[in-house]
Protein backbone atom coordinates (compact mmCIF):
# COMPACT_ATOMS: atom_id res chain seq x y z
CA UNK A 1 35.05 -7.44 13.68
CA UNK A 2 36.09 -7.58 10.13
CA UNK A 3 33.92 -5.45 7.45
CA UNK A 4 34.63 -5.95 3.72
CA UNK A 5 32.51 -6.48 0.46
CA UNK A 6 34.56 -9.10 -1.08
CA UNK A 7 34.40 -12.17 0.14
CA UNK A 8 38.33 -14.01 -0.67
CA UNK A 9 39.51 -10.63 1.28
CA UNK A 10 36.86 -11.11 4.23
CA UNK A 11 38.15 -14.33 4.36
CA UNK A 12 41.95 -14.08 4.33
CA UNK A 13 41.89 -10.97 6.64
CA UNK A 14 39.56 -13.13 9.42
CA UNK A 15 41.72 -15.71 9.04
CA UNK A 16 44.88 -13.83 9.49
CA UNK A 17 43.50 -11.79 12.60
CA UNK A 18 42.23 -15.48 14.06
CA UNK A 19 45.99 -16.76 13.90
CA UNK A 20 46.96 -13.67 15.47
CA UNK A 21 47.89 -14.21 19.22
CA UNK A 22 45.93 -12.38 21.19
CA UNK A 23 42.99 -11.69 18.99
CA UNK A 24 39.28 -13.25 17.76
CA UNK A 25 37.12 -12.18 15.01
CA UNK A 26 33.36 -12.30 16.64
CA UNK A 27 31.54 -10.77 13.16
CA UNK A 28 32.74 -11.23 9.47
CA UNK A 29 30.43 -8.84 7.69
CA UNK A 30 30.11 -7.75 4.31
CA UNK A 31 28.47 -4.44 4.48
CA UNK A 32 28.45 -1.32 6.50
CA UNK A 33 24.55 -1.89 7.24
CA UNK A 34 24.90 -5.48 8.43
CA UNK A 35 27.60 -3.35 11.24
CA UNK A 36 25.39 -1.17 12.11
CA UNK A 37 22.50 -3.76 12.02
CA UNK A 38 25.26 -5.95 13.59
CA UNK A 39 26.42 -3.23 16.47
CA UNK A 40 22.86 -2.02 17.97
CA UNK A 41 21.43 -5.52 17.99
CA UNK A 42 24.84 -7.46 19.90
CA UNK A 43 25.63 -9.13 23.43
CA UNK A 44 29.30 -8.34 23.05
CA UNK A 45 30.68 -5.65 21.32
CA UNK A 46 34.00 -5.49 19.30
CA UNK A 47 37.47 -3.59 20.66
CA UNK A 48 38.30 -3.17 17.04
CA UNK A 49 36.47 -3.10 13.59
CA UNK A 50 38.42 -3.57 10.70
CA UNK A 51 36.65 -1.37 7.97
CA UNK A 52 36.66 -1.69 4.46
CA UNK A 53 35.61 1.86 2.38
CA UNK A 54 34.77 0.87 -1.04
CA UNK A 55 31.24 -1.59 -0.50
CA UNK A 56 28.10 -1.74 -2.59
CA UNK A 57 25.64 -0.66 -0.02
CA UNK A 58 26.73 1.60 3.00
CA UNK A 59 30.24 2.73 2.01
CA UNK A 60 32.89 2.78 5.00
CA UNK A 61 33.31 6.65 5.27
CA UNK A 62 29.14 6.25 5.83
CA UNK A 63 29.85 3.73 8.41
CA UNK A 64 32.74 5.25 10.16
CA UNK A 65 30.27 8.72 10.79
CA UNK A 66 28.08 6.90 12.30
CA UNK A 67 30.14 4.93 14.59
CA UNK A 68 31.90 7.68 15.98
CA UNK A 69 28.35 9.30 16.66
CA UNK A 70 27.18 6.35 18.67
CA UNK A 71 30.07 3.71 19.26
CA UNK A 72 32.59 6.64 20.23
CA UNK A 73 34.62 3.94 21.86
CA UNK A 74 35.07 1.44 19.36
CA UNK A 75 38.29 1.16 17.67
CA UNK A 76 38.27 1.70 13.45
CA UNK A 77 41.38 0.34 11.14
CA UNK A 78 40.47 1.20 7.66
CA UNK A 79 42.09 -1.32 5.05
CA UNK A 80 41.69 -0.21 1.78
CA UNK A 81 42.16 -0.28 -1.84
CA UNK A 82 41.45 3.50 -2.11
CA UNK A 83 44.40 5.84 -0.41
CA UNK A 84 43.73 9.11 -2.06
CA UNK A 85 44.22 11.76 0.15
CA UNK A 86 40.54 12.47 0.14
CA UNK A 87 39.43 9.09 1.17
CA UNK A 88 42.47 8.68 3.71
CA UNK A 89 41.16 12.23 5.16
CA UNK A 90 37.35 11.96 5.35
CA UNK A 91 38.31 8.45 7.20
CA UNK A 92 40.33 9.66 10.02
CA UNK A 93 38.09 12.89 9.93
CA UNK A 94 35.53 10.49 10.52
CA UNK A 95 37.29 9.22 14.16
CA UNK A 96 38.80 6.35 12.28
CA UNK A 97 42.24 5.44 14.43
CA UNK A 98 44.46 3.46 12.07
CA UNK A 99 44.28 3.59 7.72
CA UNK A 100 46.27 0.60 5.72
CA UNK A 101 46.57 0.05 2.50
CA UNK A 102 45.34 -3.52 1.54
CA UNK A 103 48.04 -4.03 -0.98
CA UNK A 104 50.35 -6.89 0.82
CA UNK A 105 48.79 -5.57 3.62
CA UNK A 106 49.53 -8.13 6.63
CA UNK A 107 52.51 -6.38 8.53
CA UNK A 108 50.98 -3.35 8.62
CA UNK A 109 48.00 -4.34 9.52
CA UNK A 110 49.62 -6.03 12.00
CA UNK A 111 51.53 -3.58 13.51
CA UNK A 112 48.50 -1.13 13.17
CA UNK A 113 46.37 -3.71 15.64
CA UNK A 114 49.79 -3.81 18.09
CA UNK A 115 49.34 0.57 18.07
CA UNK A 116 45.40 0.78 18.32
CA UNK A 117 46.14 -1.63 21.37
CA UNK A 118 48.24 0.51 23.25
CA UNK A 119 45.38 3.64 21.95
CA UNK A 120 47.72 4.82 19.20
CA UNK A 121 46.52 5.60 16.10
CA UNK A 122 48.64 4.56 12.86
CA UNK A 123 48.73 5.29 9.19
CA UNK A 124 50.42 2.77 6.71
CA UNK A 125 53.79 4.38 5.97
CA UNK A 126 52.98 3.77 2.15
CA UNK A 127 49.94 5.97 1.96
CA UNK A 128 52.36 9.27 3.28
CA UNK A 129 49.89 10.79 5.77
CA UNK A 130 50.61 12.37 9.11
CA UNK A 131 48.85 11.24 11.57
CA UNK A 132 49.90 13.64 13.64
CA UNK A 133 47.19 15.76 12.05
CA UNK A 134 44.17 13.13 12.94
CA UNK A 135 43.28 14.96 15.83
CA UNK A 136 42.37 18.13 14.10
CA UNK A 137 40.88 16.63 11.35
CA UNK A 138 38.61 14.63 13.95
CA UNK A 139 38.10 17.83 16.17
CA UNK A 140 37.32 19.95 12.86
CA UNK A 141 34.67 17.58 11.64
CA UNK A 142 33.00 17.27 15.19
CA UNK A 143 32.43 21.25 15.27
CA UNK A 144 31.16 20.79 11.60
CA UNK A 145 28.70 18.06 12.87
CA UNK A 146 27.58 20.01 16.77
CA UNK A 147 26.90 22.96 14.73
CA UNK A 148 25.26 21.55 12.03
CA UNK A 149 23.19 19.52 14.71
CA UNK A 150 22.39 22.83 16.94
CA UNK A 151 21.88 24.85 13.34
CA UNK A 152 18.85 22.87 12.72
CA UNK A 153 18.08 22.06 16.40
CA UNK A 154 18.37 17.74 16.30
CA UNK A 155 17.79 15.37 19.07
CA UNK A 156 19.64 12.30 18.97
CA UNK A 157 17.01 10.07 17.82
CA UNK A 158 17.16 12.67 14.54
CA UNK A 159 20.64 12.42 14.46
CA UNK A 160 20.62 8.42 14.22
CA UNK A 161 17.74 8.80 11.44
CA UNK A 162 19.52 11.12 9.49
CA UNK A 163 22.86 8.64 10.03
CA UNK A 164 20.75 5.73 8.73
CA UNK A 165 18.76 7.37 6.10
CA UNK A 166 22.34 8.76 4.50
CA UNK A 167 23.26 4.85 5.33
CA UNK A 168 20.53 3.78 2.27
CA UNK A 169 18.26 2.28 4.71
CA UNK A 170 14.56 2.14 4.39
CA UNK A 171 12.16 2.12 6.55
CA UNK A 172 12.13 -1.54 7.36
CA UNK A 173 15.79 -1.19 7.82
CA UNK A 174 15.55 1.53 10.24
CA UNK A 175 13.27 -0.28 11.92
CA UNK A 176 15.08 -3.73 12.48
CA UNK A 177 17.67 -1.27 14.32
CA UNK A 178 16.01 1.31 16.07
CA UNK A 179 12.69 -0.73 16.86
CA UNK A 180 10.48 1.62 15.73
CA UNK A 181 7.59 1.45 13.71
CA UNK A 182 7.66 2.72 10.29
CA UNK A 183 4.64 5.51 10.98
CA UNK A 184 7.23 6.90 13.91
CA UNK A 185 9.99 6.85 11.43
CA UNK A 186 7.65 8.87 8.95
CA UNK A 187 6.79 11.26 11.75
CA UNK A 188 10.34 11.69 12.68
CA UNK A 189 11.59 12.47 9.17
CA UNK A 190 8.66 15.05 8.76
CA UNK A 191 9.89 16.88 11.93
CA UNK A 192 13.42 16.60 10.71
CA UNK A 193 12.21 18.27 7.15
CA UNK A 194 10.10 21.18 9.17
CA UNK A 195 13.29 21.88 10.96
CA UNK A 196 15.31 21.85 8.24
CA UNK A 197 12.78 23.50 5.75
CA UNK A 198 12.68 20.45 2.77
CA UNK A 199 10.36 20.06 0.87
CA UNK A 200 9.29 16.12 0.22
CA UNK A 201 10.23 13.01 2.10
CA UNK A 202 13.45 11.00 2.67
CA UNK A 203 14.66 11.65 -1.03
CA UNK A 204 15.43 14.92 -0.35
CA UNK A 205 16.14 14.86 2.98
CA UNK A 206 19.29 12.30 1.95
CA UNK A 207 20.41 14.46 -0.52
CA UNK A 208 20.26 17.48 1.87
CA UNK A 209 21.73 16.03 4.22
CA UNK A 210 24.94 15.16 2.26
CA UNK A 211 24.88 18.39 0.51
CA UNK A 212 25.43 19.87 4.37
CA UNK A 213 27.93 17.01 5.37
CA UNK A 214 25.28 16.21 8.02
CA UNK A 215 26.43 12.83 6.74
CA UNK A 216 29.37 11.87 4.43
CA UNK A 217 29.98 9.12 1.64
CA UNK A 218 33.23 8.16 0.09
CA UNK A 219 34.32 10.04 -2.64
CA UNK A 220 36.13 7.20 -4.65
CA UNK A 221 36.88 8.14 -8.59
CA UNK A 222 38.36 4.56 -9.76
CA UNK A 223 36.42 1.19 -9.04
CA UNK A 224 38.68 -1.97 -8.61
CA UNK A 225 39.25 -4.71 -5.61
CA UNK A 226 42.58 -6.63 -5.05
């Protein structure tokens, strides 16, 4: 599955991955809400997701939280515009298993598909990160996340609310996903406020919850696509 907000990159990267022995794209999306939309809703699940991070609604740092909350399995390449250390960080932090940088970007991304194969991660020599430190940046962020979630006492079906709610969604949203019904939703958000002692509805629940890094957004300073 290839994610990404602009469509002449979409397009070229599908493209590239289709004339890639070995490989199909079955979803071109342009938004981390369509995958999530996308991911609870499909027959046939992808391997590998190819994830962009900088995209108008539901950023890819968003996206890649949530996946590794509830599609633990799937397989994340970020390919991005964005390699500051924060971004490249929060992504594998986030359970992401290979990061390339989209500049001329089709041997690496490449050779990052052959690794994630074979269950190795990768980083893009040209963005200078170690990936031999992924899996403590992975294991620090899941203690972060259990004891945040014990802190306050969440069930799962929180846990995906709070995931979809820092995701922009509304309550229509939520429920094309979840298949529940908007007065559930309100119920559930109430309970999740009580437990977590906020004041007023999902406004400042979002904003609480990425104060606490219950959730996480990208943290991008310049605004550009190639």
């Amino acid at each position: 599955m290839v994610v990404d907000d602009y469509a002449p990159t979409l397009t070229k990267i599908t493209a590239f991955i289709e004339q890639t022995d070995g490989y199909q794209v079955i979803a071109s999306l342009t938004d981390g809400q369509d995958t999530i939309h996308f991911l609870r809703n499909a027959k046939i699940l992808p391997d590998i997701v190819i994830l962009d991070i900088q995209m108008w609604k539901v950023d890819g740092i968003t996206t890649m939280d949530y996946l590794h909350d509830f599609f633990p399995e799937m397989k994340v390449v970020a390919l991005s515009a964005f390699i500051q250390g924060n971004v490249v960080e929060d992504m594998f932090a986030g359970g992401a298993y290979a990061f390339v940088w989209k500049e001329n970007c089709f041997s690496y991304l490449k050779e990052a598909l052959q690794k994630v194969v074979h269950n190795q991660p990768y980083a893009d020599p040209r963005i200078g990160f170690d990936i031999g430190l992924r899996q403590k940046l992975i294991d620090d962020r899941q203690v972060e996340k259990q004891v945040l979630y014990n802190q306050y006492k969440l069930t799962g079906r929180e846990i995906e609310i709070i995931k979809l709610i820092a995701s922009d969604m509304d309550y229509k949203e939520i429920y094309s996903i979840l298949h529940i019904t908007p007065r559930t939703i309100e119920t559930h958000i109430k309970n999740i406020n009580n437990k977590m002692k906020i004041k007023g509805g999902r406004a400042s629940l979002l904003l609480h919850v990425l104060r606490n890094g219950l959730a996480k957004i990208a943290n991008l300073t310049k605004h550009h696509h190639h």
